[in-house]
C-alpha atoms as a PDB file:
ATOM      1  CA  UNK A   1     -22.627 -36.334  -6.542  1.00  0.00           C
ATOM      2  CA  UNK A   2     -21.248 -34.030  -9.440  1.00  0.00           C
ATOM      3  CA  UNK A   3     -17.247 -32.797  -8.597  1.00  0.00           C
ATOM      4  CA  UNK A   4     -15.490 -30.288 -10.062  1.00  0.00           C
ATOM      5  CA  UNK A   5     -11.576 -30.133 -10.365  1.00  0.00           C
ATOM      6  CA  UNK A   6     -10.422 -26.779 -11.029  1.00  0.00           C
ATOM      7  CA  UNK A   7      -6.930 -26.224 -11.280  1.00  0.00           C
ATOM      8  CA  UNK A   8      -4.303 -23.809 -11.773  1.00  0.00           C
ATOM      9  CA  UNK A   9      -1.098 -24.654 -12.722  1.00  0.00           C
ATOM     10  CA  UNK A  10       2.006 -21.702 -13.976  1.00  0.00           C
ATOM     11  CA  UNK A  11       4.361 -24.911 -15.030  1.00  0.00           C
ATOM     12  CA  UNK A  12       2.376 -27.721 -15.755  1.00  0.00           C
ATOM     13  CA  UNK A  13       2.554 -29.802 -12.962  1.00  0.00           C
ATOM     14  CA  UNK A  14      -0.564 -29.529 -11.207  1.00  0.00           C
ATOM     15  CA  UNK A  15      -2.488 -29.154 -15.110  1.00  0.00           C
ATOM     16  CA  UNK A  16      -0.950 -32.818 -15.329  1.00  0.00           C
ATOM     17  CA  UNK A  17      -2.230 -33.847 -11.638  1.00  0.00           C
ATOM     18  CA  UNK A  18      -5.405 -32.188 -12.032  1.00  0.00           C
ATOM     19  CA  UNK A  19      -6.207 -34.072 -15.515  1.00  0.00           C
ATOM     20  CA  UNK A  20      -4.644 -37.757 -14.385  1.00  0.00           C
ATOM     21  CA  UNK A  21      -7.522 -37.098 -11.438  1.00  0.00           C
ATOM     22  CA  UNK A  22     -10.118 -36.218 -14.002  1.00  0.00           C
ATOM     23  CA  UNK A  23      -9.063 -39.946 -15.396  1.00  0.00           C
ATOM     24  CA  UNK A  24      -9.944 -41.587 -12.221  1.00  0.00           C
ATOM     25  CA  UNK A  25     -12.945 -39.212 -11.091  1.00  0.00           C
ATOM     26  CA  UNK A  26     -16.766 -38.641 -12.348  1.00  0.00           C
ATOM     27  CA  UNK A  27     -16.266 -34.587 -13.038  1.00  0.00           C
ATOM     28  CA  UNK A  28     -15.725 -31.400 -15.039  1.00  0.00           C
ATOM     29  CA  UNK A  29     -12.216 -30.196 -15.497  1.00  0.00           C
ATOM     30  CA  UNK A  30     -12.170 -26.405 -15.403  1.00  0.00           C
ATOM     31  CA  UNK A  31      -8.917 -24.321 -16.011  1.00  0.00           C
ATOM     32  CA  UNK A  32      -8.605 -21.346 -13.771  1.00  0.00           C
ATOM     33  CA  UNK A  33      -6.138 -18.666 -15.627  1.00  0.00           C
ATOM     34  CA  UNK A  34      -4.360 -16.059 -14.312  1.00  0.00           C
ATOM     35  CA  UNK A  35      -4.568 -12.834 -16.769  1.00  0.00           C
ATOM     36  CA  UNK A  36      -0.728 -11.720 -15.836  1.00  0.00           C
ATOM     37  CA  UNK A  37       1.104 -13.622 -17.197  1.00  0.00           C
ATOM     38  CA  UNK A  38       3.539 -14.559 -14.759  1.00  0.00           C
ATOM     39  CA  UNK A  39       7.217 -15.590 -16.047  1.00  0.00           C
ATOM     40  CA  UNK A  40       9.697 -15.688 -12.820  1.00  0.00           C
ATOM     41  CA  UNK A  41       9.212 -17.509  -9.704  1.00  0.00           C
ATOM     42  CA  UNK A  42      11.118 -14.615  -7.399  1.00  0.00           C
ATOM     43  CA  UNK A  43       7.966 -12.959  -8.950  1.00  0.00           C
ATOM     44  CA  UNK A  44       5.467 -15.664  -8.482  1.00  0.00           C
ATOM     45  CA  UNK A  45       7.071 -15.303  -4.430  1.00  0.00           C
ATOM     46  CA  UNK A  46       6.598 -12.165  -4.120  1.00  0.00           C
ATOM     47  CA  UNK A  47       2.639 -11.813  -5.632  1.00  0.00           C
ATOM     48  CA  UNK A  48       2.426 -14.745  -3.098  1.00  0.00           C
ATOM     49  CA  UNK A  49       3.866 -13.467  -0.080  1.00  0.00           C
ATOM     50  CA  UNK A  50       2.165 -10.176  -0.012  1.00  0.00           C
ATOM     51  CA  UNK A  51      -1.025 -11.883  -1.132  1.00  0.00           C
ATOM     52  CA  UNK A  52      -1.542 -10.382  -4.582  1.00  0.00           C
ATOM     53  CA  UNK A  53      -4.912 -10.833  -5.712  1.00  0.00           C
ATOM     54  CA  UNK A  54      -5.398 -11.552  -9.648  1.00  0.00           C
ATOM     55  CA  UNK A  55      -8.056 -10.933 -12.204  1.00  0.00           C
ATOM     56  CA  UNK A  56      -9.009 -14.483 -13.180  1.00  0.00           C
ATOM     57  CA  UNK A  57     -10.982 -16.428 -15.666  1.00  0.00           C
ATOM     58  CA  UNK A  58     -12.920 -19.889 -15.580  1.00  0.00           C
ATOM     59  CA  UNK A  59     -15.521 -21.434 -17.142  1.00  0.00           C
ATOM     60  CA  UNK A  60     -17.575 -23.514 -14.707  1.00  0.00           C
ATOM     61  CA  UNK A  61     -19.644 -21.924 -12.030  1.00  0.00           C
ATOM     62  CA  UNK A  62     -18.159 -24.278  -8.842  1.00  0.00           C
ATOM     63  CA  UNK A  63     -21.569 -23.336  -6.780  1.00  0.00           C
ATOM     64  CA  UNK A  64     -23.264 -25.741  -9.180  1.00  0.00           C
ATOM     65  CA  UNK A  65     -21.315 -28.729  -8.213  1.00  0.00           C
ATOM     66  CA  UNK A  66     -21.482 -31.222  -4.773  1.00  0.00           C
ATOM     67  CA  UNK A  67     -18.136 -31.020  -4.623  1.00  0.00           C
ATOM     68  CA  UNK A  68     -15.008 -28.557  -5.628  1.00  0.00           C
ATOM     69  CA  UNK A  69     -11.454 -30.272  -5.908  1.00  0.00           C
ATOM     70  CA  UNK A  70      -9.021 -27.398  -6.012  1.00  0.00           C
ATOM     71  CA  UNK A  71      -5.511 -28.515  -7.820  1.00  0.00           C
ATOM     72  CA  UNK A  72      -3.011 -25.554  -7.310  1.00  0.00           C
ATOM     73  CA  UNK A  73       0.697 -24.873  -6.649  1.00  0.00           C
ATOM     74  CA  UNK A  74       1.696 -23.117  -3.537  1.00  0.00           C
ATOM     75  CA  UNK A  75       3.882 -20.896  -3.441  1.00  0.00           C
ATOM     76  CA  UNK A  76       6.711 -20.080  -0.616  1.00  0.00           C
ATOM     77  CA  UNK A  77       3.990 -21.578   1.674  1.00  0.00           C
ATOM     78  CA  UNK A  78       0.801 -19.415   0.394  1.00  0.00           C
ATOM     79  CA  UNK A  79      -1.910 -19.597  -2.147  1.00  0.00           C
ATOM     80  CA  UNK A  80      -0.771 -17.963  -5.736  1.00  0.00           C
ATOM     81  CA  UNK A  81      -2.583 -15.365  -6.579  1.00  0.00           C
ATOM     82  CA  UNK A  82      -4.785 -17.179  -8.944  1.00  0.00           C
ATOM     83  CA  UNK A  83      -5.756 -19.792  -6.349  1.00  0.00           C
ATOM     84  CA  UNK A  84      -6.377 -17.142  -3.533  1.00  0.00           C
ATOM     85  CA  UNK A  85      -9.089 -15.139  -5.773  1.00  0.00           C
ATOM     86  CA  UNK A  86     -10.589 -18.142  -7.115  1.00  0.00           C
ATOM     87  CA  UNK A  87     -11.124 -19.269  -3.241  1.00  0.00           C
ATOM     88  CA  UNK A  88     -12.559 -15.662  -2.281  1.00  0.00           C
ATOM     89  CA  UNK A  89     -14.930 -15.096  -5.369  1.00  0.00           C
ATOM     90  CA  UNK A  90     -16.242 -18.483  -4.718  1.00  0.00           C
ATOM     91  CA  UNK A  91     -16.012 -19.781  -1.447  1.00  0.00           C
ATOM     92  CA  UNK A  92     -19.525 -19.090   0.038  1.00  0.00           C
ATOM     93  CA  UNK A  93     -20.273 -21.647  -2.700  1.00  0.00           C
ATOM     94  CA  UNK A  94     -19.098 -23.942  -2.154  1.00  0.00           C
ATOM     95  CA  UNK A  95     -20.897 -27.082  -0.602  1.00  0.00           C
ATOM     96  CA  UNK A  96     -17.669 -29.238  -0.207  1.00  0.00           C
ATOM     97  CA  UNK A  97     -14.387 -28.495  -1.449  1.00  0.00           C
ATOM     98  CA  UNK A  98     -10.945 -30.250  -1.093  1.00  0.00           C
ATOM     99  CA  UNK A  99      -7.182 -29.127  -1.913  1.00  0.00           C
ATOM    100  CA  UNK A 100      -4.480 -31.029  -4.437  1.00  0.00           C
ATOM    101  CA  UNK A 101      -1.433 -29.631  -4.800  1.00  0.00           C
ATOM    102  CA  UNK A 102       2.059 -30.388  -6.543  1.00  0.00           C
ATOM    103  CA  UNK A 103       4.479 -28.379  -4.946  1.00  0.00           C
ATOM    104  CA  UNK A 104       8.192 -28.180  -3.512  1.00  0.00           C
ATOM    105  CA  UNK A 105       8.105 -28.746  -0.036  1.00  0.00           C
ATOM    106  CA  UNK A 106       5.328 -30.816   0.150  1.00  0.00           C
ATOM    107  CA  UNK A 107       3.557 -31.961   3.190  1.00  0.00           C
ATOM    108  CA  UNK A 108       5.791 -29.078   4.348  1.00  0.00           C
ATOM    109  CA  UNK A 109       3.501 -26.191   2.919  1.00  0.00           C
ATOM    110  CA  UNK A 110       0.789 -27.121   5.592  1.00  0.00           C
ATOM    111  CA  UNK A 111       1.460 -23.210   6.602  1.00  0.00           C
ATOM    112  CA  UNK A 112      -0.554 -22.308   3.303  1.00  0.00           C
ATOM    113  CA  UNK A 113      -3.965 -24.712   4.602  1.00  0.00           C
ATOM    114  CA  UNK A 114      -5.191 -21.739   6.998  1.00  0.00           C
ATOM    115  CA  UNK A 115      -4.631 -19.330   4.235  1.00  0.00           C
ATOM    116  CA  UNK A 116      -7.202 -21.757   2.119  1.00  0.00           C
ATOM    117  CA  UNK A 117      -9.524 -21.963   4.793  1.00  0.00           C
ATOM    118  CA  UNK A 118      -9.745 -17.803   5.553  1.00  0.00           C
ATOM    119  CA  UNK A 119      -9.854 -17.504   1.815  1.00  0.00           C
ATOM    120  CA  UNK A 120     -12.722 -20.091   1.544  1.00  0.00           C
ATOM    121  CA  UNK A 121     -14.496 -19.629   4.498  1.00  0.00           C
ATOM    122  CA  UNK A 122     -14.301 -22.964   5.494  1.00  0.00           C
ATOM    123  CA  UNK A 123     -11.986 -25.515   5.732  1.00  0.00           C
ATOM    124  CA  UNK A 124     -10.773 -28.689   3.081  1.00  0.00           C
ATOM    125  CA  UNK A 125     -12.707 -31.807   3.391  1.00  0.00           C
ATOM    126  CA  UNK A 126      -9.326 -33.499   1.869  1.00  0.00           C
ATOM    127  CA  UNK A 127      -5.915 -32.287   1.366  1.00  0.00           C
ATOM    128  CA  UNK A 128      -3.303 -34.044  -0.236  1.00  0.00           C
ATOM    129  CA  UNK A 129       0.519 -31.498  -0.565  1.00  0.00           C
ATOM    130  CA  UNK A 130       2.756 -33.564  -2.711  1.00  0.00           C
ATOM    131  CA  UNK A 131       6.486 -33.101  -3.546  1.00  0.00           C
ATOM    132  CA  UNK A 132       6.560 -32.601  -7.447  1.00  0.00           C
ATOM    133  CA  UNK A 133       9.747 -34.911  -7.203  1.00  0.00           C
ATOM    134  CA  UNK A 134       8.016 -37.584  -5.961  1.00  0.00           C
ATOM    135  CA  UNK A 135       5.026 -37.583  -7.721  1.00  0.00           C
ATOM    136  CA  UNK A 136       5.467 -40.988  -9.443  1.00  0.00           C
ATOM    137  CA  UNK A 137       6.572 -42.826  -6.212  1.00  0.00           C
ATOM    138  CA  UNK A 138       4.309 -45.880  -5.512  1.00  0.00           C
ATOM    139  CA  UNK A 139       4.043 -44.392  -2.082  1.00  0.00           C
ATOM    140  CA  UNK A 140       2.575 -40.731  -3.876  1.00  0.00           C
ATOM    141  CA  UNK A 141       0.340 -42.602  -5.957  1.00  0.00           C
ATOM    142  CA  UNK A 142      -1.112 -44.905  -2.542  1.00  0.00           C
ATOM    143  CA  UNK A 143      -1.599 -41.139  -1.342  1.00  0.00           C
ATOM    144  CA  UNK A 144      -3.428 -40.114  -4.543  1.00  0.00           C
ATOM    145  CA  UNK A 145      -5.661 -43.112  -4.413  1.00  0.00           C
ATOM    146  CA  UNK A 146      -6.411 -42.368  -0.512  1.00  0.00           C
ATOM    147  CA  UNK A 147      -7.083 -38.536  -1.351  1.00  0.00           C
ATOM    148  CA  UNK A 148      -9.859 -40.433  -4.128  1.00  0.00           C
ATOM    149  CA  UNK A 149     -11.095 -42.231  -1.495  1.00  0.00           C
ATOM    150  CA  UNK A 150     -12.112 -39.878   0.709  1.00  0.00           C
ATOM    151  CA  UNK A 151     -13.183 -37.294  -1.718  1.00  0.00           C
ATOM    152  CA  UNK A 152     -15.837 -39.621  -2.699  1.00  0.00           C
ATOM    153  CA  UNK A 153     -16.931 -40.550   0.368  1.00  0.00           C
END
């Protein structure tokens, strides 16, 4: 099966996640950029809260692939900008897609997983919501190797 991780990432952490999975994982690492530059997070909040769509670049065409893994922050408990076009330009698409994220609350920001779904049209096959804290626990990194697990299943 050919997999895809495209990921968007405003500090770094999920670029980092999203690569260290490319490592581990058969697939094409595609970079999905936000045009607006976005500095502030009471900014990022905002375009997140009232579901600001973005004009958005990437190189891979995710139809292509058997499988999608999206890497992505989230945001007060929704989909950046970024993330949320990427989902609605290519959702119909998409044969099989899962979720990765690095973000602060966690497990917490389950709230954002039905804005994935409406933006995909479907739902995750895998989700994994990490703490960017504890992202090098041996406990995170049992996670990681589960979320593996089951993508490729």
């Amino acid at each position: 099966m050919s997999t895809l991780i495209a990921y968007y990432s405003r500090t770094g952490s999920n670029e980092q996640l999203a690569k260290q999975l490319h490592e581990r994982v058969a697939s094409d690492l595609d970079q999905i950029l936000d045009r607006k530059k976005r500095d502030s997070m009471p900014g990022c909040a905002f375009a997140a809260l009232f579901k600001r769509k973005a004009k958005i670049e990437f190189s891979k065409e995710p139809g292509g692939y058997d499988r999608v893994v999206v890497v992505t922050p989230i945001w007060a408990s929704v989909l950046p900008p970024a993330t949320r076009t990427y989902l609605k330009e290519n959702g119909p698409k998409l044969k099989q897609f899962s979720i990765l994220s690095v973000c602060g609350r966690g497990e917490e920001n389950t709230k954002a997983i039905p804005d994935v779904e409406r933006r995909a049209r479907k739902s995750p096959s895998a989700r994994l919501l990490i703490r960017a804290e504890e992202l090098q626990n041996d406990s995170t990194q049992q996670k990681i190797e589960a979320f593996i697990k089951e993508i490729e299943s």
